[in-house]
Protein backbone atom coordinates (compact mmCIF):
# COMPACT_ATOMS: atom_id res chain seq x y z
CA UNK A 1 -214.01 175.18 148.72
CA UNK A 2 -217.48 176.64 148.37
CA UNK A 3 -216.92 177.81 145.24
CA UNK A 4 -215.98 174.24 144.37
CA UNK A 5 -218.82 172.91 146.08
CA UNK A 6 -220.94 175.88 143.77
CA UNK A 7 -219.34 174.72 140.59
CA UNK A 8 -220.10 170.68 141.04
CA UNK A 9 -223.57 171.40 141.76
CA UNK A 10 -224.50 173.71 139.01
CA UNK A 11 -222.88 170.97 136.69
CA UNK A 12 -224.95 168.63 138.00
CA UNK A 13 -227.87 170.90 137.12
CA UNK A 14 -226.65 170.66 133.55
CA UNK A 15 -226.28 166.87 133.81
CA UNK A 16 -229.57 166.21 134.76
CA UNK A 17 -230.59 167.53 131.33
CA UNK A 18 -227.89 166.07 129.16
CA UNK A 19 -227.31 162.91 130.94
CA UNK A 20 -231.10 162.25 131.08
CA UNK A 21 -232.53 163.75 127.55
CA UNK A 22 -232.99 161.04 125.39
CA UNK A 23 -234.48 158.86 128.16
CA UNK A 24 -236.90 162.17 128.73
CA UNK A 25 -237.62 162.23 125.41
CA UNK A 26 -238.36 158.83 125.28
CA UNK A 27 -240.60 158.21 127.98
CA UNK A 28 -242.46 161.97 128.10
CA UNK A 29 -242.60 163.68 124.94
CA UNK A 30 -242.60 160.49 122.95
CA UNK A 31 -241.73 161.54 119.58
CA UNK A 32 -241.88 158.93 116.45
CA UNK A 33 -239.09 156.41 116.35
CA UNK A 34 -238.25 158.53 112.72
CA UNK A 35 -237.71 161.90 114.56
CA UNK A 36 -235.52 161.19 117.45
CA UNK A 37 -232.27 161.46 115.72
CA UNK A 38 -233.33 164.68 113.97
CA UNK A 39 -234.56 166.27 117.26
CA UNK A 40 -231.50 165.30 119.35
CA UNK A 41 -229.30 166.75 116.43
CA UNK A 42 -231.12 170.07 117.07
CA UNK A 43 -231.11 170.46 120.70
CA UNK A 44 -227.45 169.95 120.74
CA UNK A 45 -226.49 172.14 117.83
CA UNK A 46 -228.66 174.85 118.75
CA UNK A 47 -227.78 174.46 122.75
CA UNK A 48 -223.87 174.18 121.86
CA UNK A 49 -224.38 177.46 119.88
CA UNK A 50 -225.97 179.78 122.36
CA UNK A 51 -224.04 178.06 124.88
CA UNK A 52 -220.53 179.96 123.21
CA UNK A 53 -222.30 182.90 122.35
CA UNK A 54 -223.31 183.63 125.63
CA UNK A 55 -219.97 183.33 127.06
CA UNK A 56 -218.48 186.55 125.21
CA UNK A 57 -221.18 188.87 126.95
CA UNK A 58 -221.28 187.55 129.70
CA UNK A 59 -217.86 187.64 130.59
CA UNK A 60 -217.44 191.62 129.77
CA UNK A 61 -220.63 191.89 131.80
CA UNK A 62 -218.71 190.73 134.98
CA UNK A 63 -216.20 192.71 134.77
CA UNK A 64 -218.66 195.21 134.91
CA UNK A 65 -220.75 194.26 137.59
CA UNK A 66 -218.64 191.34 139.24
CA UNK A 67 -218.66 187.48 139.29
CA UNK A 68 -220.73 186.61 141.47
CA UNK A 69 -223.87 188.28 140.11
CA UNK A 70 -223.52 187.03 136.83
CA UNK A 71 -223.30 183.28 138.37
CA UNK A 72 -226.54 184.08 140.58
CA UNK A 73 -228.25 185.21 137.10
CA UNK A 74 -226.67 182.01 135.30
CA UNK A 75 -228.13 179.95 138.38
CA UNK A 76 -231.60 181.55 137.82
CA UNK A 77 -231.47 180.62 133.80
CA UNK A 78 -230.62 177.63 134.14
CA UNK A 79 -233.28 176.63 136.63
CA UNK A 80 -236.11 178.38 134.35
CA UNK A 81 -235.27 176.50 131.58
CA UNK A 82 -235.04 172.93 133.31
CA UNK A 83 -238.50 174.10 134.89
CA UNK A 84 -239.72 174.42 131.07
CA UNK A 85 -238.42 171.34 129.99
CA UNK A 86 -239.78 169.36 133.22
CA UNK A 87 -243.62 170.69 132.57
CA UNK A 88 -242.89 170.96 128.92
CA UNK A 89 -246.20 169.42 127.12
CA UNK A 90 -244.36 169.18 123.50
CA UNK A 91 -240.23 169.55 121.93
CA UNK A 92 -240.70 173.46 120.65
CA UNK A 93 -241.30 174.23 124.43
CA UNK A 94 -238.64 171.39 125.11
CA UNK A 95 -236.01 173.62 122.84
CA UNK A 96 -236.97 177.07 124.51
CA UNK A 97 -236.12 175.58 128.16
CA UNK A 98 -232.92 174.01 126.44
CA UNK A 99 -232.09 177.14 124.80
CA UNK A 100 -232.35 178.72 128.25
CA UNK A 101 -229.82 176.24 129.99
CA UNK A 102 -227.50 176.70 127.19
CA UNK A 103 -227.33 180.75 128.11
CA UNK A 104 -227.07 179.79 131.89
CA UNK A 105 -223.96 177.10 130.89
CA UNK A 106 -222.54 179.85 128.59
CA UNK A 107 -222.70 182.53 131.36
CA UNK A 108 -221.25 180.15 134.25
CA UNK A 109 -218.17 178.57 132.00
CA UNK A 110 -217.16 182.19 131.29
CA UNK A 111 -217.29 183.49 134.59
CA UNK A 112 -216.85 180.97 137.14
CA UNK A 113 -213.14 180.33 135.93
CA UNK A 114 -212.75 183.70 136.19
CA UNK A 115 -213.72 183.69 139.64
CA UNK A 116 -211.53 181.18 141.14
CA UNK A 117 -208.41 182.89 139.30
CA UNK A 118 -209.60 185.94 141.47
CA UNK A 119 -209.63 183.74 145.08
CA UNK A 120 -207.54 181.07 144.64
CA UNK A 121 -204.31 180.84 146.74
CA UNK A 122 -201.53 181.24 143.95
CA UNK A 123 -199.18 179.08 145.72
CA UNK A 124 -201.86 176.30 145.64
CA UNK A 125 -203.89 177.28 142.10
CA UNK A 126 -202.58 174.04 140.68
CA UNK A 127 -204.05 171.91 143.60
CA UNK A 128 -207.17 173.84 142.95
CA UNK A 129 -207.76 173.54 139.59
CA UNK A 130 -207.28 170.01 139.40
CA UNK A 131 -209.67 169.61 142.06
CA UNK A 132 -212.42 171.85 139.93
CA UNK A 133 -211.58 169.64 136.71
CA UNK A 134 -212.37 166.35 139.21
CA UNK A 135 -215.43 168.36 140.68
CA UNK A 136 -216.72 168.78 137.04
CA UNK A 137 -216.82 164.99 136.37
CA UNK A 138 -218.34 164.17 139.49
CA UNK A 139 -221.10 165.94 138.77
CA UNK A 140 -222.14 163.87 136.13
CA UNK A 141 -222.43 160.69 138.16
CA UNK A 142 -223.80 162.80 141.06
CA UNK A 143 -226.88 163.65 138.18
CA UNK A 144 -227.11 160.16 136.81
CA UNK A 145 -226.88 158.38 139.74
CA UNK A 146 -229.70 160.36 141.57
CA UNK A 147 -231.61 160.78 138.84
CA UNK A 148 -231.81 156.90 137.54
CA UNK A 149 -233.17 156.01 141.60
CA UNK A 150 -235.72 158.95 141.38
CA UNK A 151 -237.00 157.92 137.64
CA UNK A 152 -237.17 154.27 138.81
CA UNK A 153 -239.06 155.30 142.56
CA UNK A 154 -241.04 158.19 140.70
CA UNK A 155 -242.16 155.96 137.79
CA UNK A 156 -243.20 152.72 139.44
CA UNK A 157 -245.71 155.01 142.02
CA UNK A 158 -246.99 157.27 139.11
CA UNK A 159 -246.10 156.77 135.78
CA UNK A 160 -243.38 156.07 133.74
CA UNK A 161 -243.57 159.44 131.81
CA UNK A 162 -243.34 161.22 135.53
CA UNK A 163 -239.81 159.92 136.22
CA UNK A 164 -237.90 161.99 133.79
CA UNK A 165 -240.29 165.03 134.57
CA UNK A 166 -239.25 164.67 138.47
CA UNK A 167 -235.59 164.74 137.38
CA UNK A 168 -235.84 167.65 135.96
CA UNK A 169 -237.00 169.35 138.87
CA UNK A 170 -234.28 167.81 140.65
CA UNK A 171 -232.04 169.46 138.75
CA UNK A 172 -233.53 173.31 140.01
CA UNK A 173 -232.66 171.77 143.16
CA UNK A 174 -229.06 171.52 142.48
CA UNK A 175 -228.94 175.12 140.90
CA UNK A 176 -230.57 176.55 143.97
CA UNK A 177 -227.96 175.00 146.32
CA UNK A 178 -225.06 175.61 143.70
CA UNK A 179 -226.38 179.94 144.86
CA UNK A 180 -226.76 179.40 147.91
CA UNK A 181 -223.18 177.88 148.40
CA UNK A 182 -221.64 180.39 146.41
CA UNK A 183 -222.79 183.07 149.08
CA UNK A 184 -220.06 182.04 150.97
CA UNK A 185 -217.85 182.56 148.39
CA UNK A 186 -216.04 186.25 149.26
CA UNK A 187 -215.50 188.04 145.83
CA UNK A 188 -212.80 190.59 145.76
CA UNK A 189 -213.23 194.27 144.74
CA UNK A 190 -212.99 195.30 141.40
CA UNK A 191 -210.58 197.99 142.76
CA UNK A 192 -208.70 195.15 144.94
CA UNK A 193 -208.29 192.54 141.49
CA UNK A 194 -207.34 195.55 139.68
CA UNK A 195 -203.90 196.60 142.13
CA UNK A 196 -203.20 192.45 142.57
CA UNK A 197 -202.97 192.24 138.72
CA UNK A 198 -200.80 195.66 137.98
CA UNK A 199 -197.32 195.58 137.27
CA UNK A 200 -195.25 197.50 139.71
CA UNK A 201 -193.38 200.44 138.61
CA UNK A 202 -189.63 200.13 137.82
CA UNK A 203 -187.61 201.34 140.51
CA UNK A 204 -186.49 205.15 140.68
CA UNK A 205 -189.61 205.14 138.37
CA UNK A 206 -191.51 208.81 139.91
């Protein structure tokens, strides 16, 4: 359950970005009317791209090292780059934070299935996987939902190109506690994952 709990909040780190960009855009970078469609094509072409690239690595990393550091590191990313993006001052900076929560995303879809295959009870893996997959759309009202009442709140008392800043920084919030939950989260051994997944000898096999 707290690897559940891990996985809708690090979505909702994700959502803050996507379900919030154009307004962002909009309202604090303020590019002309002319560009917007160009620059939106870019950030999710090039994010989509490093997002599956990173996945390969990073999944041969953890079996290296194990799951849960490669989530932490994921966690860590992804907060750097919304951090970028919040304080961002024009869309080239915008695209290197982006670029960094696409190699976060990457790193996190590759592993963190990986992870509950490990830990989940078998007998109930089909209970627990549809809960993830229900998790994983929660999180995107979780991020609008928050975010719209903080833009509104943040944007009447200081600005209207604060709000979507704020919401960004939100959004390291929910990566922080998306680590901090997955603490609780008890990875097995490599050695331990290794024995549950052999095939047992035939018998009178020496």
């Amino acid at each position: 359950m707290f690897l559940v709990a891990s996985r809708l909040l690090f979505f909702a780190g994700i959502n803050v970005l996507t379900g919030w960009f154009v307004v962002y855009m909009n309202q604090t970078i303020r590019p002309a009317p002319e560009d917007r469609f160009a620059i939106l094509s870019v950030i999710q072409i090039v994010v989509a791209l490093v997002t599956a690239v990173s996945t390969f690595p990073s999944a041969r990393l953890s079996d290296r090292i194990g799951r849960k550091p490669v989530i932490y590191v994921a966690c860590i990313v992804g907060g750097l780059g919304l951090f970028i993006v919040a304080v961002a001052p024009s869309f080239p900076i915008v695209l290197g934070g982006a670029i960094l929560m696409g190699v976060g995303a990457g790193a996190f879809l590759a592993v963190d299935w990986a992870l509950m295959t490990d830990i989940i009870p078998k007998a109930a893996s089909g209970r627990y996987m549809g809960l993830s997959n229900v998790v994983t759309a929660s999180s995107t009202t979780i991020a609008v939902a928050i975010g719209g009442l903080t833009m509104d709140a943040v944007g009447d008392a200081v600005g209207i190109g604060a709000g979507p800043r704020t919401v960004m920084l939100i959004g390291i919030i929910y990566f922080t506690l998306g680590a901090l939950a997955l603490r609780r989260v008890d990875e097995p051994r490599r050695g331990r994952r290794a024995e549950a997944g052999a095939t047992p000898p035939a018998q009178g096999t020496p």
